[in-house]
C-alpha atoms as a PDB file:
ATOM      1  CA  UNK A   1      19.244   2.833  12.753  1.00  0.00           C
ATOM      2  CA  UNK A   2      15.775   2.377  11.684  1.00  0.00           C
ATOM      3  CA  UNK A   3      16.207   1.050   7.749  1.00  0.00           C
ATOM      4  CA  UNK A   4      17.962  -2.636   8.577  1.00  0.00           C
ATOM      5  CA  UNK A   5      14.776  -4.197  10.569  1.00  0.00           C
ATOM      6  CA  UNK A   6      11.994  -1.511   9.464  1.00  0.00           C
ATOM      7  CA  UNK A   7       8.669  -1.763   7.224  1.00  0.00           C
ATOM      8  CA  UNK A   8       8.181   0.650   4.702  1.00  0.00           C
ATOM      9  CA  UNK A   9       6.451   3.737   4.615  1.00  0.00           C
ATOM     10  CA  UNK A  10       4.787   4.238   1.543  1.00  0.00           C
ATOM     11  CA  UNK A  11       4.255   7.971   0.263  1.00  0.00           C
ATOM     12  CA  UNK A  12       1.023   8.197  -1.819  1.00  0.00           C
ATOM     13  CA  UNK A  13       1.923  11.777  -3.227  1.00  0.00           C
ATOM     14  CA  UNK A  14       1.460  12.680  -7.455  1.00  0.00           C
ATOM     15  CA  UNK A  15       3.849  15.740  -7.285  1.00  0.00           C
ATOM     16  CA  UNK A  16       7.557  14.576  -8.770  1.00  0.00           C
ATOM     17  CA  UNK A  17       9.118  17.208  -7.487  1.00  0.00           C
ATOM     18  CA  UNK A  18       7.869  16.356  -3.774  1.00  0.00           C
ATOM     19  CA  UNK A  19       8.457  12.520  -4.606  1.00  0.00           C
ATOM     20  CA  UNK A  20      12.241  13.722  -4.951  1.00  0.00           C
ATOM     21  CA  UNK A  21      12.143  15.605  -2.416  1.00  0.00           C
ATOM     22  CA  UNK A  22      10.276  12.388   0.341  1.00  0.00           C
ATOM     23  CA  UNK A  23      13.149  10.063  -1.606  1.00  0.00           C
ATOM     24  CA  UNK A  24      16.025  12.114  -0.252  1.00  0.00           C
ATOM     25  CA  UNK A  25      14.591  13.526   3.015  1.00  0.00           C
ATOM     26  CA  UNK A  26      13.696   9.742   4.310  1.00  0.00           C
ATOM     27  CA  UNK A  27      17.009   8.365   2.944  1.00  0.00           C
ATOM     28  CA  UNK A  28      19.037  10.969   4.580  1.00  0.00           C
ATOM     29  CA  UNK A  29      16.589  10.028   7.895  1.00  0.00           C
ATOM     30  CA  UNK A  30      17.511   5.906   7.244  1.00  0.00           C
ATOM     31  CA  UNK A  31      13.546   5.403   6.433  1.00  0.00           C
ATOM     32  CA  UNK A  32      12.644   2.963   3.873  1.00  0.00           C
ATOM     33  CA  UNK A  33      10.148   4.530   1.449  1.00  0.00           C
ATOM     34  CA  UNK A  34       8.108   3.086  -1.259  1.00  0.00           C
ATOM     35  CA  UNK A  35       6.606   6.208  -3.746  1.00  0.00           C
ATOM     36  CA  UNK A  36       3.454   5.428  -5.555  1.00  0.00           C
ATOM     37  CA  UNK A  37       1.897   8.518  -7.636  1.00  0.00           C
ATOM     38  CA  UNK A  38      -1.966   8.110  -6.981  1.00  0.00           C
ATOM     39  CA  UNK A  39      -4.290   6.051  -5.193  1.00  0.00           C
ATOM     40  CA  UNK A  40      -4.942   3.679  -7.861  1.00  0.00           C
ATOM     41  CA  UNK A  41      -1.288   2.520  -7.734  1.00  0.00           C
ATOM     42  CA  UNK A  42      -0.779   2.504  -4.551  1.00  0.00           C
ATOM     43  CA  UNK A  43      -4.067   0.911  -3.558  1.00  0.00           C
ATOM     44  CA  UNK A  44      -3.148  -2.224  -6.177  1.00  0.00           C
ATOM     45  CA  UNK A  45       0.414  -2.797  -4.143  1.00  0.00           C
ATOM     46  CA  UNK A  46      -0.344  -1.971  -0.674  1.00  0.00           C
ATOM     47  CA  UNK A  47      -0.687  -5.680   0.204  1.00  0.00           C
ATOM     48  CA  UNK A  48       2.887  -6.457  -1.466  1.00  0.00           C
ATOM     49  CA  UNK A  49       4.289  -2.979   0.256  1.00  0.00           C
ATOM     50  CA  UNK A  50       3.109  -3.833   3.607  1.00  0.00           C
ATOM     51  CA  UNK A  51       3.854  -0.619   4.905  1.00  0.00           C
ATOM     52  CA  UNK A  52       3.486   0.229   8.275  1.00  0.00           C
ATOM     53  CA  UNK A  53       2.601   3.897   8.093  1.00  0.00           C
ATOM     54  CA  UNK A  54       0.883   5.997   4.848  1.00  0.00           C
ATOM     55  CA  UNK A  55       2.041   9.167   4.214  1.00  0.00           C
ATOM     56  CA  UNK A  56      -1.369  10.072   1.905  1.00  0.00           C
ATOM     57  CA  UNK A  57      -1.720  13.088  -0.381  1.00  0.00           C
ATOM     58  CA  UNK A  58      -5.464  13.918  -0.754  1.00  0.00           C
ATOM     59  CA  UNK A  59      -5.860  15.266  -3.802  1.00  0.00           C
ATOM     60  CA  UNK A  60      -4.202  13.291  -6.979  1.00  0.00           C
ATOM     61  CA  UNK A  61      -5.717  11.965 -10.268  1.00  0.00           C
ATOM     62  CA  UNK A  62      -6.902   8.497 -10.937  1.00  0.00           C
ATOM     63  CA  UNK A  63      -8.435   7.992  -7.126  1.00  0.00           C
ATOM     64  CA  UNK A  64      -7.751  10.693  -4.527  1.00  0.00           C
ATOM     65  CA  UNK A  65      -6.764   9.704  -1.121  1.00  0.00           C
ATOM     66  CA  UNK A  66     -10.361   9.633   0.310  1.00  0.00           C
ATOM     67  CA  UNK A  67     -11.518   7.161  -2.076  1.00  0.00           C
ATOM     68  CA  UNK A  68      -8.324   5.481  -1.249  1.00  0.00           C
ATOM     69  CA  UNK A  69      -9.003   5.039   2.360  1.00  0.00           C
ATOM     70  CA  UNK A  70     -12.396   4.050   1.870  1.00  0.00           C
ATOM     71  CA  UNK A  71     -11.106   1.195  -0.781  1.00  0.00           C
ATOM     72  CA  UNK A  72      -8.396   0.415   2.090  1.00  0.00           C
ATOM     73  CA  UNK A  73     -11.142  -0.279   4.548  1.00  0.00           C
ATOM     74  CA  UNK A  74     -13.317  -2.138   2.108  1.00  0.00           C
ATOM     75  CA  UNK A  75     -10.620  -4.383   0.476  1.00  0.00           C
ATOM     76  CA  UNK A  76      -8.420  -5.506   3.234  1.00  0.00           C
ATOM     77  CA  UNK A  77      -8.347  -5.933   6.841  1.00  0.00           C
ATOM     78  CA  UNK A  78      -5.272  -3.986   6.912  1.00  0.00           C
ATOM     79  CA  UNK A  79      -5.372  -1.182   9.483  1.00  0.00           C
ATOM     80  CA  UNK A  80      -2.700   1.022   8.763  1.00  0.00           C
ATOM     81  CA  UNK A  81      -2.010   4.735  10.258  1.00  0.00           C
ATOM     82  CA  UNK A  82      -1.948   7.512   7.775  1.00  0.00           C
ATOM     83  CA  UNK A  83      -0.659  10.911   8.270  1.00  0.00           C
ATOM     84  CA  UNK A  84      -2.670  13.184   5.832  1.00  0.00           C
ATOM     85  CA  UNK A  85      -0.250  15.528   4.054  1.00  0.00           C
ATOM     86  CA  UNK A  86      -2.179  17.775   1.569  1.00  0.00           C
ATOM     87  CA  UNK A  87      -2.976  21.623   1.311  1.00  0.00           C
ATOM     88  CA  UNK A  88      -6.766  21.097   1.816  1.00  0.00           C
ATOM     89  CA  UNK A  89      -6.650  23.082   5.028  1.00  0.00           C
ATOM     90  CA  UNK A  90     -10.783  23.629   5.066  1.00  0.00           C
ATOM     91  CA  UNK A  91     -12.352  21.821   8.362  1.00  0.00           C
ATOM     92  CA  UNK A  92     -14.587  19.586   6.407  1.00  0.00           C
ATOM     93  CA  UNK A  93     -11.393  17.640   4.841  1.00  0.00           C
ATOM     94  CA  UNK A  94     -10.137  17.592   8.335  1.00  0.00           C
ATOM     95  CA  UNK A  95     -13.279  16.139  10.282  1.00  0.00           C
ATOM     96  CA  UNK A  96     -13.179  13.773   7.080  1.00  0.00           C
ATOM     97  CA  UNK A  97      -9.508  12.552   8.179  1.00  0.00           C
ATOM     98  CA  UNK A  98      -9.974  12.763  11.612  1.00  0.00           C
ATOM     99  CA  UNK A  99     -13.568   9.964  11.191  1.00  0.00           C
ATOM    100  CA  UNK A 100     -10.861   7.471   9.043  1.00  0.00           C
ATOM    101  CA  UNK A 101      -9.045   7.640  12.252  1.00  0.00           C
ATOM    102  CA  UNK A 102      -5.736   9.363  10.553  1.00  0.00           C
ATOM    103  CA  UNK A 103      -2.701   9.503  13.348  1.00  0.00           C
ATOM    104  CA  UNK A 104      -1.883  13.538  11.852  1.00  0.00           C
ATOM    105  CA  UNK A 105      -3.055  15.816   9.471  1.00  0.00           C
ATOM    106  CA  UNK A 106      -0.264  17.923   7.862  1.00  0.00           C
ATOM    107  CA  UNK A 107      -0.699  21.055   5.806  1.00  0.00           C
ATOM    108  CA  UNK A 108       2.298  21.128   3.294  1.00  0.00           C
ATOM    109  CA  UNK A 109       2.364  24.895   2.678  1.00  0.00           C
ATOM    110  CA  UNK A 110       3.122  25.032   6.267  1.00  0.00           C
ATOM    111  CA  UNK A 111       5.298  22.563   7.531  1.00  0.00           C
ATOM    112  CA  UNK A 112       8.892  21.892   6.437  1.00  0.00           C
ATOM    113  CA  UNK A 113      10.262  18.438   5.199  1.00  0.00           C
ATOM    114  CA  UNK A 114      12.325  17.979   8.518  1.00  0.00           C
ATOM    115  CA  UNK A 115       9.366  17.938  10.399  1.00  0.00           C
ATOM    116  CA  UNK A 116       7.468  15.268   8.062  1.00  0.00           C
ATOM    117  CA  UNK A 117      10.439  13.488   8.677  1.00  0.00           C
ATOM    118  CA  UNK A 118      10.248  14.620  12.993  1.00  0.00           C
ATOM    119  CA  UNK A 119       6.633  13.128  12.499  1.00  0.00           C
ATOM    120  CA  UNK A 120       7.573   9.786  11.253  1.00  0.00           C
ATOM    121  CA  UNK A 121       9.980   9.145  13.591  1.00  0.00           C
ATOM    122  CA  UNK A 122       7.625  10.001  16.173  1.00  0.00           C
ATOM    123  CA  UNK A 123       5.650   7.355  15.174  1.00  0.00           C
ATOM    124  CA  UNK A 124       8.383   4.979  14.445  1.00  0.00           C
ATOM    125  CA  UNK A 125       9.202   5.529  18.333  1.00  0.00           C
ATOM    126  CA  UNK A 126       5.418   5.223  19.736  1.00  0.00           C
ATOM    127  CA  UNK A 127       4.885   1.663  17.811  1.00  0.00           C
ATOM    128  CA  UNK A 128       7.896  -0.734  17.368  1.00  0.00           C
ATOM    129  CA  UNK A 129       6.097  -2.954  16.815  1.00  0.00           C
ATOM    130  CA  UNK A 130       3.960  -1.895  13.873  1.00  0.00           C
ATOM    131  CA  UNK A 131       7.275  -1.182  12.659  1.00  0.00           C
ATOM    132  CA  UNK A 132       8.797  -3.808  13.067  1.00  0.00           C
ATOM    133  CA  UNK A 133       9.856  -6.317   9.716  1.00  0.00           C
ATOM    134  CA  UNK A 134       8.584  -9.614  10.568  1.00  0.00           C
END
């Protein structure tokens, strides 16, 4: 349904294993994905990519995904939602999120793939028209 007129969504995640297991998951769920390993990658395509949501791990080598958001901010005038997924579960790297404006915060120890996927679609339903390919 969503995959013939839809942006991307890029995943900014460094784990393989949970790159496989985004690839398969949004595939199955007709979501386009584009997987970048760190920051530092996907910061350098996100004006190509164009995605309209980030799904952002927050801790990764090269540049984490707070230093990513702040470069996203500073670099371009692109506003795009994020939904944090990372097992920093303290309140400070919450608050942190919640200041960038972030649309969720997920803890991946406790939350399944299907509702990642539950999340996404919630937001692919709330904005057509972020969503939207122009």
């Amino acid at each position: 349904i969503y995959y013939i007129y839809m942006k991307n969504i890029l995943i900014v995640e460094d784990n393989e294993d949970l790159q496989n297991i985004y690839k398969i998951a949004f595939e199955a769920a007709k979501i386009p994905v584009v997987i970048k390993s760190n920051g530092l990658e996907a910061i350098a395509n996100i004006v190509e990519i164009n995605p309209c949501l980030i799904l952002l791990d927050l801790l990764m080598p090269d540049l984490d995904g707070f230093k990513f958001m702040d470069l996203m901010k500073e670099k371009t005038s692109m506003n795009i939602p994020v939904i944090v997924c990372s097992n920093l579960s303290d309140e400070r790297s919450r608050q942190k999120c919640t200041e960038y404006g972030c649309y969720d915060y997920l803890i991946k120890a406790d939350i399944d793939i299907s509702d990642i996927i539950k999340k996404v679609q919630k937001f692919i339903s709330e904005n057509p028209d972020k969503v939207k390919e122009n």
